[in-house]
C-alpha atoms as a PDB file:
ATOM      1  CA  UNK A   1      -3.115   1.680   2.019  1.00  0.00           C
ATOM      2  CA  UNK A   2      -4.069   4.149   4.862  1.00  0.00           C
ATOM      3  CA  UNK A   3      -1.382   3.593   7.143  1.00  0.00           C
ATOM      4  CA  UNK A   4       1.384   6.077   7.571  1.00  0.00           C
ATOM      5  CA  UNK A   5       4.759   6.079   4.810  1.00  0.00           C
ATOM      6  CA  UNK A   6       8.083   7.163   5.436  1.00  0.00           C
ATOM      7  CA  UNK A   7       9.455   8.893   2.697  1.00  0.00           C
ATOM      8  CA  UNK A   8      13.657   8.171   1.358  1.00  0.00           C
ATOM      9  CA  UNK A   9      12.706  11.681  -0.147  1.00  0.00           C
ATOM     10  CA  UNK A  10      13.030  13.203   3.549  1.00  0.00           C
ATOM     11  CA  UNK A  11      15.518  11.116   4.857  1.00  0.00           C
ATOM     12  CA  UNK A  12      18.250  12.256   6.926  1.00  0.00           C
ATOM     13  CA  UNK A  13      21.703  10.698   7.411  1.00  0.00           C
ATOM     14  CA  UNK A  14      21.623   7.215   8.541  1.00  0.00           C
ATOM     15  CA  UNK A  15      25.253   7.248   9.497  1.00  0.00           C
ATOM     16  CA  UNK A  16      28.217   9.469   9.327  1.00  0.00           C
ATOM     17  CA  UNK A  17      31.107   7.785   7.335  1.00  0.00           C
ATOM     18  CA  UNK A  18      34.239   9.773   6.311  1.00  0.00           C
ATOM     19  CA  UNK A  19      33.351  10.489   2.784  1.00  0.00           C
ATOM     20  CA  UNK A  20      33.072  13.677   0.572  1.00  0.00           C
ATOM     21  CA  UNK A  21      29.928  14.284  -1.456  1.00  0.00           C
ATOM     22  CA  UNK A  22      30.581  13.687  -5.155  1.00  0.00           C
ATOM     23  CA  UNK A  23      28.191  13.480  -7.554  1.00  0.00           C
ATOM     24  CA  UNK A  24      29.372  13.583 -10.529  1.00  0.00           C
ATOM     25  CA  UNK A  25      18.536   5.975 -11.895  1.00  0.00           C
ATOM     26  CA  UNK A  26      -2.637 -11.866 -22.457  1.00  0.00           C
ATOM     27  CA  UNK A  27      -4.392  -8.734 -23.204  1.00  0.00           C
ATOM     28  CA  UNK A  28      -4.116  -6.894 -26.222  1.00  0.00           C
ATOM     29  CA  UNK A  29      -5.301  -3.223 -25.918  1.00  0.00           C
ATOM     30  CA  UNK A  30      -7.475  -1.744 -28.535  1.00  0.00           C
ATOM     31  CA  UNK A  31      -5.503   0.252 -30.840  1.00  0.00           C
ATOM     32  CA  UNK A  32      -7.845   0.870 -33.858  1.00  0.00           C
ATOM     33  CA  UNK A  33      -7.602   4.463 -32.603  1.00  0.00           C
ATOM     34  CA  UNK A  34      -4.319   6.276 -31.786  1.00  0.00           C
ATOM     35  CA  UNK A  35      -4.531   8.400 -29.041  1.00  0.00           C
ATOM     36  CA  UNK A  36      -3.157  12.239 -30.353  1.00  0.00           C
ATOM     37  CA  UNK A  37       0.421  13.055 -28.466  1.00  0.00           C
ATOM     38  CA  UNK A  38       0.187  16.528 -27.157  1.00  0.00           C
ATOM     39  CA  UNK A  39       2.845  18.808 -26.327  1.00  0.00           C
ATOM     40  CA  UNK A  40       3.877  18.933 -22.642  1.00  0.00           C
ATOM     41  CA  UNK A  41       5.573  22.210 -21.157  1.00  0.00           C
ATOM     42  CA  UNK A  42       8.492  20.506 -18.924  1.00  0.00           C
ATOM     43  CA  UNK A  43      10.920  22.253 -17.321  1.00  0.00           C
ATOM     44  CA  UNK A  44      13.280  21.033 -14.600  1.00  0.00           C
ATOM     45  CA  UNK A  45      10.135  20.686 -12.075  1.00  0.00           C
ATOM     46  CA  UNK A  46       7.317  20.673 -13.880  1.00  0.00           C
ATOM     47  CA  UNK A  47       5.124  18.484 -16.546  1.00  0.00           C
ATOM     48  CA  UNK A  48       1.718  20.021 -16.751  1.00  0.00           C
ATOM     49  CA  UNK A  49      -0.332  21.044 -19.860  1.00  0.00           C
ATOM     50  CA  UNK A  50       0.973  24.263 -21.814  1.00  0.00           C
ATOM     51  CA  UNK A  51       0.065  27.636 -19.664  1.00  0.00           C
ATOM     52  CA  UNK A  52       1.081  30.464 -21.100  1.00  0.00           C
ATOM     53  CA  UNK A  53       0.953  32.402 -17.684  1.00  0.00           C
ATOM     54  CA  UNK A  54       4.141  34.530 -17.519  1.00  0.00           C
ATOM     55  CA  UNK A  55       3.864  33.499 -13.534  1.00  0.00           C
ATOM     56  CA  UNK A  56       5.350  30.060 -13.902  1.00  0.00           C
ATOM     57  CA  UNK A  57       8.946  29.733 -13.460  1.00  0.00           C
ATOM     58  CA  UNK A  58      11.092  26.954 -13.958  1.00  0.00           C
ATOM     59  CA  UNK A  59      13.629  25.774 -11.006  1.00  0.00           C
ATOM     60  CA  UNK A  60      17.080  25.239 -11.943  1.00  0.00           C
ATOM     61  CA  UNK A  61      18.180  21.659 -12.695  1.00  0.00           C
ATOM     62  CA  UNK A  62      20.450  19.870  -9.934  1.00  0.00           C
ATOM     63  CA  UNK A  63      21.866  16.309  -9.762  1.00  0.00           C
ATOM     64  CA  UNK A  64      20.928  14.314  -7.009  1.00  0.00           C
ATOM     65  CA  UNK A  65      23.687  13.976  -4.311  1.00  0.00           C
ATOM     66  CA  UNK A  66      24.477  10.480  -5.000  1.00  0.00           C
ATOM     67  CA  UNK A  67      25.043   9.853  -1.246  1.00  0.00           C
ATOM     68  CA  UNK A  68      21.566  11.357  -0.139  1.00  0.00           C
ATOM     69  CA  UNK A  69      19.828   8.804  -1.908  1.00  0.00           C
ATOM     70  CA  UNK A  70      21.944   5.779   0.036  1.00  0.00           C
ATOM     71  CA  UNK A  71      21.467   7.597   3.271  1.00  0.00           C
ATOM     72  CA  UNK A  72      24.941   8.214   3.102  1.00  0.00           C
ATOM     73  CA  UNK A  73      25.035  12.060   3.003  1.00  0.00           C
ATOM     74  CA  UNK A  74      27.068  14.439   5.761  1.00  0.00           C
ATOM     75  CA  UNK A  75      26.803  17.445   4.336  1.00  0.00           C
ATOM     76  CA  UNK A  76      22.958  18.033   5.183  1.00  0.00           C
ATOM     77  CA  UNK A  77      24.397  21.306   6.876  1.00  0.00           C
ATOM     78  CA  UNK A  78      26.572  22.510   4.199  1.00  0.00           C
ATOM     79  CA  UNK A  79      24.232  25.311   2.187  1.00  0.00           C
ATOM     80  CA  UNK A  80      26.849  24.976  -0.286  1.00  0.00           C
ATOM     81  CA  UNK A  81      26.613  21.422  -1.240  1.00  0.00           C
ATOM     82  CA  UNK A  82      23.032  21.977  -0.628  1.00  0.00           C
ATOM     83  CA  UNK A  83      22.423  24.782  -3.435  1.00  0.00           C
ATOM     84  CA  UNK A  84      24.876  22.585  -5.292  1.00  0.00           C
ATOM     85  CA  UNK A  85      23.036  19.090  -5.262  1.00  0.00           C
ATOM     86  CA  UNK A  86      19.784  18.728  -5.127  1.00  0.00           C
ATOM     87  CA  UNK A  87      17.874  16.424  -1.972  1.00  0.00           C
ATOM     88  CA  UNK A  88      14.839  15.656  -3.391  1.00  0.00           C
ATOM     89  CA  UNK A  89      13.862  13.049  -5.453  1.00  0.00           C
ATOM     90  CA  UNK A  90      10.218  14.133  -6.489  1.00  0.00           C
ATOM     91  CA  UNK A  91      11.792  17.775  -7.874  1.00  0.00           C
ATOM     92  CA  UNK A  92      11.953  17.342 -11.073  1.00  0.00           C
ATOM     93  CA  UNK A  93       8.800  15.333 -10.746  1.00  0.00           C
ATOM     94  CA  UNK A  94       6.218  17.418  -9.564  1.00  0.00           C
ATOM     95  CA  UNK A  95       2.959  17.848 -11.666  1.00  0.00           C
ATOM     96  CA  UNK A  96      -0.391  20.051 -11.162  1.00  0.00           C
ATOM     97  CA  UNK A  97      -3.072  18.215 -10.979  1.00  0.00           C
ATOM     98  CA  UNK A  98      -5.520  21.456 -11.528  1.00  0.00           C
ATOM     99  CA  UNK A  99      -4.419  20.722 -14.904  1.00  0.00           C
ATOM    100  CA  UNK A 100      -4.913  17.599 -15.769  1.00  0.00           C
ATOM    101  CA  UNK A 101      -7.914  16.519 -17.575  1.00  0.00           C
ATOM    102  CA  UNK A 102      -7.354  13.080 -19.519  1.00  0.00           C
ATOM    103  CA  UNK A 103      -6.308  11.117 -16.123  1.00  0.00           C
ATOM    104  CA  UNK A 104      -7.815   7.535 -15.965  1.00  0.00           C
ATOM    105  CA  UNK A 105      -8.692   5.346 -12.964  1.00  0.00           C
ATOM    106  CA  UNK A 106      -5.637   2.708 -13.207  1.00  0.00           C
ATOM    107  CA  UNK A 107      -6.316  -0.348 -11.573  1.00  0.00           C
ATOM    108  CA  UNK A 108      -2.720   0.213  -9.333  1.00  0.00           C
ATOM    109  CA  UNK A 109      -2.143   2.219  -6.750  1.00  0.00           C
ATOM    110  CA  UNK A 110       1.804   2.755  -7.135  1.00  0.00           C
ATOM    111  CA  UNK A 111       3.973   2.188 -10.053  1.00  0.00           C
ATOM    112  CA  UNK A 112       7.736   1.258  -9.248  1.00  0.00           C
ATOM    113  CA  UNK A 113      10.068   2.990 -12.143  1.00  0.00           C
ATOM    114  CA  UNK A 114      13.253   0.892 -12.299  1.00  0.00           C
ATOM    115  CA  UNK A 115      16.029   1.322 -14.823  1.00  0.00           C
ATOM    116  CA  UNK A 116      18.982  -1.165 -13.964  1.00  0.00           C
ATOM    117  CA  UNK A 117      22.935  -0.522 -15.206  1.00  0.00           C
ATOM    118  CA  UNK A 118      25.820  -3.117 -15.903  1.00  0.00           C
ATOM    119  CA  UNK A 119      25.971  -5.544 -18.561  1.00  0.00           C
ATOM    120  CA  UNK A 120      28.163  -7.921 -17.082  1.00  0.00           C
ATOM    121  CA  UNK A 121      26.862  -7.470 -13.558  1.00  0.00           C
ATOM    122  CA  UNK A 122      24.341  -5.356 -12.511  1.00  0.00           C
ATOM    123  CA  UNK A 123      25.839  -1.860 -11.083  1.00  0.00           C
ATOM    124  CA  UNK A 124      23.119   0.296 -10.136  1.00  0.00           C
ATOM    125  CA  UNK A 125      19.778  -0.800  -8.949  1.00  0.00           C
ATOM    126  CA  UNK A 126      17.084   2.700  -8.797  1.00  0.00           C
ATOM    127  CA  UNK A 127      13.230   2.500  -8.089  1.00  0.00           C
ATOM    128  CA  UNK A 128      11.142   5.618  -8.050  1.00  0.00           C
ATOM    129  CA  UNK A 129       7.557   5.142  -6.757  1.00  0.00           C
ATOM    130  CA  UNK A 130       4.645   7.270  -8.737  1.00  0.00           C
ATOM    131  CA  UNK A 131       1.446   6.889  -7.224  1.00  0.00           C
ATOM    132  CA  UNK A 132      -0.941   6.124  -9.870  1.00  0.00           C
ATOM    133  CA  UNK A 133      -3.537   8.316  -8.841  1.00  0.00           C
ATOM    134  CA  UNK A 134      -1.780  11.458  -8.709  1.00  0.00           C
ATOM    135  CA  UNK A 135       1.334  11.183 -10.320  1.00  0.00           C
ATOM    136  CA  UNK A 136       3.373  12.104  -7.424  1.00  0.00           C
ATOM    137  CA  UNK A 137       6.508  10.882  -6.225  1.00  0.00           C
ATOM    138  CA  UNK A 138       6.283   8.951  -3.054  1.00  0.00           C
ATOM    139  CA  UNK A 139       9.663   7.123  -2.410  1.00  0.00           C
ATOM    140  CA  UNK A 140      13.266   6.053  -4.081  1.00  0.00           C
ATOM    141  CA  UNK A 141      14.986   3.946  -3.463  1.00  0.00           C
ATOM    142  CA  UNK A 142      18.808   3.629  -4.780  1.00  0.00           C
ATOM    143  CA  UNK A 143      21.460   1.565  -4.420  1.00  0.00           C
ATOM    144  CA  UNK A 144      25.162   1.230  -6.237  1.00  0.00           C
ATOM    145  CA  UNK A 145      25.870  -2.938  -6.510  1.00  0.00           C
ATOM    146  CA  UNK A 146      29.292  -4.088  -6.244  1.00  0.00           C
ATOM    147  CA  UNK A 147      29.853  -7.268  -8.352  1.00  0.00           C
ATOM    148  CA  UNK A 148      30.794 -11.005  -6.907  1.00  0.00           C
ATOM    149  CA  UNK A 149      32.231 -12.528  -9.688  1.00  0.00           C
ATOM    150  CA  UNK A 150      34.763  -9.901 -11.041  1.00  0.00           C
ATOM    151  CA  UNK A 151      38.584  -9.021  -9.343  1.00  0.00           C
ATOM    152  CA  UNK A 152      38.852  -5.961  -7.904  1.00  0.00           C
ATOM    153  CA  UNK A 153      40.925  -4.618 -10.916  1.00  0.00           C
ATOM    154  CA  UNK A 154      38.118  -5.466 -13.106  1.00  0.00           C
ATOM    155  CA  UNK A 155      35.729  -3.896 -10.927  1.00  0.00           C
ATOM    156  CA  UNK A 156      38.056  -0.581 -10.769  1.00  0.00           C
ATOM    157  CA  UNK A 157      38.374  -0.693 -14.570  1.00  0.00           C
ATOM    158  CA  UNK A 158      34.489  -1.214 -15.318  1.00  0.00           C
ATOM    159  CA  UNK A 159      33.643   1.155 -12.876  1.00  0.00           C
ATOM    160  CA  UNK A 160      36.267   4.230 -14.376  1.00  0.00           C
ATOM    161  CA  UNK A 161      34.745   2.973 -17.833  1.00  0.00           C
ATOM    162  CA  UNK A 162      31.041   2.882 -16.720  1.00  0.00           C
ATOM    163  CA  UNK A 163      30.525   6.098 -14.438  1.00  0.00           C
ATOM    164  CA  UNK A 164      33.725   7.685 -14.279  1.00  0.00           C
ATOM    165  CA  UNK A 165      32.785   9.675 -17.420  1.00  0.00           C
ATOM    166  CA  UNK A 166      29.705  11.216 -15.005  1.00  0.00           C
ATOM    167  CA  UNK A 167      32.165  11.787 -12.024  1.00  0.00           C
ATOM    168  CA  UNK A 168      30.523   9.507  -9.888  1.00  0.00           C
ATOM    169  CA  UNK A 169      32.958   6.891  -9.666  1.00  0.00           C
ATOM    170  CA  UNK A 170      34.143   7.683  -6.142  1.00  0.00           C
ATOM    171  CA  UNK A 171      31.022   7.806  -4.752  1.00  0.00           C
ATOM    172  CA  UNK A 172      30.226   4.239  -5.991  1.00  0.00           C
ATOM    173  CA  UNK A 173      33.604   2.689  -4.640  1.00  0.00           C
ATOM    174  CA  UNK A 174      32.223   4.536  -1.394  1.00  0.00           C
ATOM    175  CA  UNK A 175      28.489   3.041  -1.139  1.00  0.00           C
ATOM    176  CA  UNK A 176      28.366  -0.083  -3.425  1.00  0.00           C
ATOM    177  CA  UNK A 177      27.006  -3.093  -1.499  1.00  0.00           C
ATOM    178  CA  UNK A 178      26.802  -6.397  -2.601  1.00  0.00           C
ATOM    179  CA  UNK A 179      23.573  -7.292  -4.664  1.00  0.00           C
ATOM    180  CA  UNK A 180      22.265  -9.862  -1.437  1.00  0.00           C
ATOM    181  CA  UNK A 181      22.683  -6.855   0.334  1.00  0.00           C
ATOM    182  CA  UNK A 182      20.578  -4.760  -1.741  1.00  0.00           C
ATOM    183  CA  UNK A 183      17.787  -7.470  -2.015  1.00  0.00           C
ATOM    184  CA  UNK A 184      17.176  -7.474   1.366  1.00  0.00           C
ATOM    185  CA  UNK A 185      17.185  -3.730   1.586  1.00  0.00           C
ATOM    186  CA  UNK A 186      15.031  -3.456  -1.215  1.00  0.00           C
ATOM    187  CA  UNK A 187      12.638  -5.841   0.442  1.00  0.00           C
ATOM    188  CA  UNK A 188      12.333  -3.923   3.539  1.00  0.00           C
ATOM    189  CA  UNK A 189      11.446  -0.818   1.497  1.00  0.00           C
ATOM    190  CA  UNK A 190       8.742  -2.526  -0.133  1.00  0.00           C
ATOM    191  CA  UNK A 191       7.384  -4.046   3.485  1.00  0.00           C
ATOM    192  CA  UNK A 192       7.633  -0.539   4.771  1.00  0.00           C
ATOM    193  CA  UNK A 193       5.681   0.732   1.542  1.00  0.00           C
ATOM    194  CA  UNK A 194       2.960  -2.237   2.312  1.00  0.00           C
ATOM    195  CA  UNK A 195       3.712  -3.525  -1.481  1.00  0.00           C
ATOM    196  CA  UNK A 196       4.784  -6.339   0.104  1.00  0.00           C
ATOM    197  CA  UNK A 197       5.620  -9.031   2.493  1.00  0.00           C
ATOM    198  CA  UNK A 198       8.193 -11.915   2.952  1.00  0.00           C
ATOM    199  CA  UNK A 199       5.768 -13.781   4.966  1.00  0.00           C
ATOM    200  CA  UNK A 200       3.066 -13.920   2.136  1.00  0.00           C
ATOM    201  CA  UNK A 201       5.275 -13.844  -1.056  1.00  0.00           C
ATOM    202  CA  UNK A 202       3.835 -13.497  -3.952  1.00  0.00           C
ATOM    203  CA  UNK A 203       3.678 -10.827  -6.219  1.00  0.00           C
ATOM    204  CA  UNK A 204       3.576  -7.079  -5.905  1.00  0.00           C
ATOM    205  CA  UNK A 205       0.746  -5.191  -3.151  1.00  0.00           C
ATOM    206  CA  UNK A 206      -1.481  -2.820  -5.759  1.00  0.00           C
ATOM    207  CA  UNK A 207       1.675  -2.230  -7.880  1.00  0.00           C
ATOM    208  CA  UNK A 208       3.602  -3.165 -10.584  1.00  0.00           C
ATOM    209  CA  UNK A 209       7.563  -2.611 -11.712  1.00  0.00           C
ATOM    210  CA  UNK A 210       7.648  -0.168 -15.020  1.00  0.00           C
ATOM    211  CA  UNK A 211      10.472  -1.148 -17.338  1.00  0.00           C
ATOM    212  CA  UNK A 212      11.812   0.239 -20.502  1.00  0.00           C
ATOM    213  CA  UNK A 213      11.949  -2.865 -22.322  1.00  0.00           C
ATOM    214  CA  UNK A 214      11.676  -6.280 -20.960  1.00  0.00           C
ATOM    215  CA  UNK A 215      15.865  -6.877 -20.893  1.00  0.00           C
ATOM    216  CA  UNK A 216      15.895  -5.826 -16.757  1.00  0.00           C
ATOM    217  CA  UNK A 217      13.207  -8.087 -15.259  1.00  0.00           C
ATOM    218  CA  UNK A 218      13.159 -11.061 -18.190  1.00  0.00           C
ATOM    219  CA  UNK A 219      17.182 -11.119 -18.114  1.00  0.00           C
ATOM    220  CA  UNK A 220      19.506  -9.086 -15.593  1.00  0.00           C
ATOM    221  CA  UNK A 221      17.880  -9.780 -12.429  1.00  0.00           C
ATOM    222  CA  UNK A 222      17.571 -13.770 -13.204  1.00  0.00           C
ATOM    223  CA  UNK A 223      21.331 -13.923 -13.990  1.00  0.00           C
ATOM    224  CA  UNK A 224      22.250 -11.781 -11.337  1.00  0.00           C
ATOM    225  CA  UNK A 225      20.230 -14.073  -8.812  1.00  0.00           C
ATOM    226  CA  UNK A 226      22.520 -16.898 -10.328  1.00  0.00           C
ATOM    227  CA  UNK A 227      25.778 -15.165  -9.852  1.00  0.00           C
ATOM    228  CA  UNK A 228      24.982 -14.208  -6.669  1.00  0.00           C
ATOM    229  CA  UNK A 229      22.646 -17.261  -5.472  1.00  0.00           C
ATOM    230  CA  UNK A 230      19.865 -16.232  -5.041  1.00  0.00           C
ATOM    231  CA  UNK A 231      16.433 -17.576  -5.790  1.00  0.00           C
ATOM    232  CA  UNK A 232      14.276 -15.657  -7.902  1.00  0.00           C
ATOM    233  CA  UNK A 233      12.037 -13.253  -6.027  1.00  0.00           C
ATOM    234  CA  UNK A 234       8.264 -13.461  -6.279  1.00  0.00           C
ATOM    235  CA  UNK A 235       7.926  -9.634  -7.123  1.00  0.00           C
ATOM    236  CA  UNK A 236       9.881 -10.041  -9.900  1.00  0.00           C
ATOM    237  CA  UNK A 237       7.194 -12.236 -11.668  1.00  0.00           C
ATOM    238  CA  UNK A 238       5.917  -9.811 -13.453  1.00  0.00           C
ATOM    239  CA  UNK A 239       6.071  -6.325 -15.169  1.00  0.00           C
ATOM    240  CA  UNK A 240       4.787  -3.214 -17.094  1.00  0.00           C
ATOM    241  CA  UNK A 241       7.115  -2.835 -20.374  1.00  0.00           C
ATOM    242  CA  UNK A 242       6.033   1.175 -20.975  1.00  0.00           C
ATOM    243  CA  UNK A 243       7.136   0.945 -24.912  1.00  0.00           C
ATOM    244  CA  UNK A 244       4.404  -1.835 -25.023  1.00  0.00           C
ATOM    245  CA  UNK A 245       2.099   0.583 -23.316  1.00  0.00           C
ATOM    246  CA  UNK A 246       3.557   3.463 -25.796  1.00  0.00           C
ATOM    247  CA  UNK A 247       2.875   1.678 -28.872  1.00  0.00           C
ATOM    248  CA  UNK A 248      -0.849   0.528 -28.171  1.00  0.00           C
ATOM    249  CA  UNK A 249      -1.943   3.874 -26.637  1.00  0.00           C
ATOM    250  CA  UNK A 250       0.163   5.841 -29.061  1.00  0.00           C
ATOM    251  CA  UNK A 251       0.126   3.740 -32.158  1.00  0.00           C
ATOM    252  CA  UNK A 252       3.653   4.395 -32.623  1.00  0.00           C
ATOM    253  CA  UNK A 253       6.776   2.476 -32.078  1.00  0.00           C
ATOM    254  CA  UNK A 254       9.168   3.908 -29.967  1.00  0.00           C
ATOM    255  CA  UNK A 255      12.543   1.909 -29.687  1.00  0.00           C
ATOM    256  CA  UNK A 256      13.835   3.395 -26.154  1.00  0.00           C
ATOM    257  CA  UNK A 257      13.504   5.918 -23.690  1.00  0.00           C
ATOM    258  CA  UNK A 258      15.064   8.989 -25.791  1.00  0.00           C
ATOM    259  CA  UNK A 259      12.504   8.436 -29.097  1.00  0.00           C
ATOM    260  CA  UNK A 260       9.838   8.632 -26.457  1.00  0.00           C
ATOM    261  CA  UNK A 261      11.354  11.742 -24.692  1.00  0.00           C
ATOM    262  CA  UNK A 262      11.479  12.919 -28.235  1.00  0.00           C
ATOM    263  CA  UNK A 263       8.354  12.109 -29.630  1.00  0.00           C
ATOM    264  CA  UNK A 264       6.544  13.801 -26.520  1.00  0.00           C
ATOM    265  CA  UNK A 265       8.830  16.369 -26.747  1.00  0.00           C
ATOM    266  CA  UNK A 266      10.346  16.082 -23.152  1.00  0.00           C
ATOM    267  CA  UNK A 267      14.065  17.342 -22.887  1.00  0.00           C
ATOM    268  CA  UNK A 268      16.037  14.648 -21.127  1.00  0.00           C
ATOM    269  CA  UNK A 269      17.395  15.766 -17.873  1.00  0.00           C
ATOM    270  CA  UNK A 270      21.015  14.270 -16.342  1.00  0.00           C
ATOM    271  CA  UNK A 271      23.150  11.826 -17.839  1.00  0.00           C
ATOM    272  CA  UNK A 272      22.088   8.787 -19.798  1.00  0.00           C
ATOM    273  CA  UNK A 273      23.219   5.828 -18.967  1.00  0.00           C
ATOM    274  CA  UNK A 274      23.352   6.846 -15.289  1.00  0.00           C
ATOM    275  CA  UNK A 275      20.630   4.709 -13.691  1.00  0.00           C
ATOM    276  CA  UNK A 276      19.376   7.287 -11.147  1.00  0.00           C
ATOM    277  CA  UNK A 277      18.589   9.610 -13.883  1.00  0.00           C
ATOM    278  CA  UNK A 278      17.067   7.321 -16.496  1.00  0.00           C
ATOM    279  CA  UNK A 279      15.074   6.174 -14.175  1.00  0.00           C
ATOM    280  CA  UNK A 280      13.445  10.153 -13.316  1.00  0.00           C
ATOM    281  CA  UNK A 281      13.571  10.677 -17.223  1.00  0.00           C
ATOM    282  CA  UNK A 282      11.529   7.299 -17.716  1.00  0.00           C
ATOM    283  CA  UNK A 283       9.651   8.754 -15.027  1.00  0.00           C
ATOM    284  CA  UNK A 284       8.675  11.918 -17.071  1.00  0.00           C
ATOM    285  CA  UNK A 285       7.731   9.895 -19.681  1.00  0.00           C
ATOM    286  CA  UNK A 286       5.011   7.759 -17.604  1.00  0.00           C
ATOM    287  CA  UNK A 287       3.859  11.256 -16.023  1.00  0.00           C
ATOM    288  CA  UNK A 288       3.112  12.418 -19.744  1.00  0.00           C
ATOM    289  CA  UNK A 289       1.320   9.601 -21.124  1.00  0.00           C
ATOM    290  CA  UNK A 290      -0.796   9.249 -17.727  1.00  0.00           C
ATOM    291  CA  UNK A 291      -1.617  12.589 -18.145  1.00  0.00           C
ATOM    292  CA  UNK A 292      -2.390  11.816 -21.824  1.00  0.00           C
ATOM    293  CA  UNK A 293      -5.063   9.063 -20.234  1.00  0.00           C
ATOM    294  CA  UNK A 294      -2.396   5.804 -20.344  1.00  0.00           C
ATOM    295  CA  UNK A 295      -3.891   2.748 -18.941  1.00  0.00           C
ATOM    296  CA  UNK A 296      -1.216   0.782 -17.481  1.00  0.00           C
ATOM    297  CA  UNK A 297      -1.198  -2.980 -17.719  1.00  0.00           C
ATOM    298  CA  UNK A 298       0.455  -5.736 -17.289  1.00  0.00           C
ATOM    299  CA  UNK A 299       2.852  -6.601 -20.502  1.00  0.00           C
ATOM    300  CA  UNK A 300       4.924  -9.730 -19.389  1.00  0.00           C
ATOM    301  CA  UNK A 301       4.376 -12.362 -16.862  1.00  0.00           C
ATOM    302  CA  UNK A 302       6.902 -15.298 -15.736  1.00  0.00           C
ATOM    303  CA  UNK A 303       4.795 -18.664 -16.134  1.00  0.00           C
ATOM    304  CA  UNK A 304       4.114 -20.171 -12.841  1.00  0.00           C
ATOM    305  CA  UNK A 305       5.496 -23.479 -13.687  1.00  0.00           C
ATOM    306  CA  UNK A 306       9.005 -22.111 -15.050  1.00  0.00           C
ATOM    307  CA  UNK A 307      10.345 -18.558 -14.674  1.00  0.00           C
ATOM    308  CA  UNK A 308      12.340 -18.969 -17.688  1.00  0.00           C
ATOM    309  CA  UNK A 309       9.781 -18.856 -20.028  1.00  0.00           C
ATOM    310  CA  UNK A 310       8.074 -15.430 -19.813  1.00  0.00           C
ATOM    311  CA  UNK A 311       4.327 -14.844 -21.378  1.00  0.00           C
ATOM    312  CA  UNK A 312       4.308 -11.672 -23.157  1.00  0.00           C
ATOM    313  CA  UNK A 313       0.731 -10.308 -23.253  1.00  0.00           C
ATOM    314  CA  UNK A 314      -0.009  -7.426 -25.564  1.00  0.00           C
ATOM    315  CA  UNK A 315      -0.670  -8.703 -29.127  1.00  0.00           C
ATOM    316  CA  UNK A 316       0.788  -5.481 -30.365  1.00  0.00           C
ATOM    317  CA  UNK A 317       4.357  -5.394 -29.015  1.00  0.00           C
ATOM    318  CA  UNK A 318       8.258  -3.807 -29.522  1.00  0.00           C
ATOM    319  CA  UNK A 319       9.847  -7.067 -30.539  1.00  0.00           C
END
């Protein structure tokens, strides 16, 4: 993949709307032999090996401006809102390489982070892509999802319920799109990315989705294609559950995102539950165990015959 990206992380206003920025996402790998889990230093910017050097310094923690990352920001002149809300998805995401010494070859070139929110119907749809081979942070992409099936009080009392408690509620009556709508955008990212193309189908370019736990490719996105009519896309075929990948590598079970952050000793950063921000802190987690020399593999596949059934294909697996 030689050819030329263009990075959401750098992206300017696609629009001006009249909105204010509030802010407030078959194998079975040997595992006869734990691999040891060391302790990271991780600050706001920063997962690297301990260094004692009193020359590091950690850079204050800012939410993302929830607009930014829709292409829906105005305030990109405002050094206010700019000192306020941070514009950049890879900075609390940034690693040094210099330091890293247990790296393996993966056999991807990009891993696509996603985290989904909404029980009833899916709310929130974030991808961050890591490249594989370096750990960095090459794109995000983020969209709010505005349901089909419920009335618009529903929606309005869901919504208050779901993210008003972050302060983010305005700001997803002001960009939600409908989840057809986000398909197709989310389809053009990947064809910009090269990780695929409607024209061939199939599955995923040199990547692969990572998932904590199987419940947001096996489950939500099939029922959401149903409520909204959709068929099934081919990239959603198949996927990299990371507490699989935790378990085997770490021999230890690890029943969600915050026993891993605690087991590796990472301090969670944002708000839980809000899909942008489990999605970096997921993120953090998949930086550490790469770091810690994580091969990452395929865990579940749909069967080609019937995407109901999925194949789950680690031996060793969170149940």
């Amino acid at each position: 993949m030689a050819l030329p990206r263009t990075s959401l992380c750098k992206l300017i206003s696609l629009r001006s709307i009249s909105v204010s920025t509030l802010v407030p996402a078959h194998l079975s790998p040997p595992t006869s032999v734990a691999s040891p889990i060391r302790r990271l230093n991780l600050s706001a910017s920063l997962s690297t090996a301990q260094d004692p050097s009193p020359q590091k310094t950690e850079i204050r923690w800012k939410p993302m401006c929830l607009y930014y990352t829709q292409g829906k920001c105005t305030k990109m002149d405002d050094p206010i809102h700019l000192d306020r809300f941070n514009h950049d998805c890879s900075r609390d995401l940034q690693v040094n390489m210099s330091e890293l010494t247990r790296l393996r070859s993966q056999n991807l070139d990009f891993l696509l982070v996603l985290d989904l929110e909404g029980r009833v119907e899916i709310l929130e749809f974030p991808v961050l892509m890591i490249n594989a081979k370096t750990m960095d942070v090459e794109d995000l992409f983020h969209r709010f999802v505005r349901p089909t099936k419920m009335t618009e009080q529903r929606i309005n009392e869901y919504i208050e319920g779901k993210y008003g408690k972050f302060g983010v509620d305005r700001v997803w009556h002001d960009t939600a799109i409908p989840f057809k709508e986000v398909v197709q955008q989310f389809e053009a990212w990947l064809t910009q990315h090269q990780l695929w193309t409607k024209e061939v189908g199939g599955h995923l370019t040199r990547a692969a989705f990572i998932t904590c736990g199987n419940w947001d490719l096996k489950t939500k996105v099939p029922q959401q294609c149903e409520v909204s009519k959709l068929e099934l896309p081919p990239y959603f075929m198949e996927w990299i559950n990371l507490k699989d990948v935790y378990l085997n590598f770490y021999n230890r079970r690890a029943t969600g995102m915050r026993t891993m952050m605690n087991e590796l000793q990472i301090p969670l950063l944002g708000s839980h539950h809000l899909g942008i921000d489990d999605t970096k802190n997921i993120a953090r987690v998949l930086q550490h165990m790469l770091s810690d020399g994580a091969l990452m593999q395929i865990t579940a596949r749909r069967k080609p015959n019937s995407s109901a059934n999925v194949e789950f294909l680690f031996k060793n697996r969170i149940r």
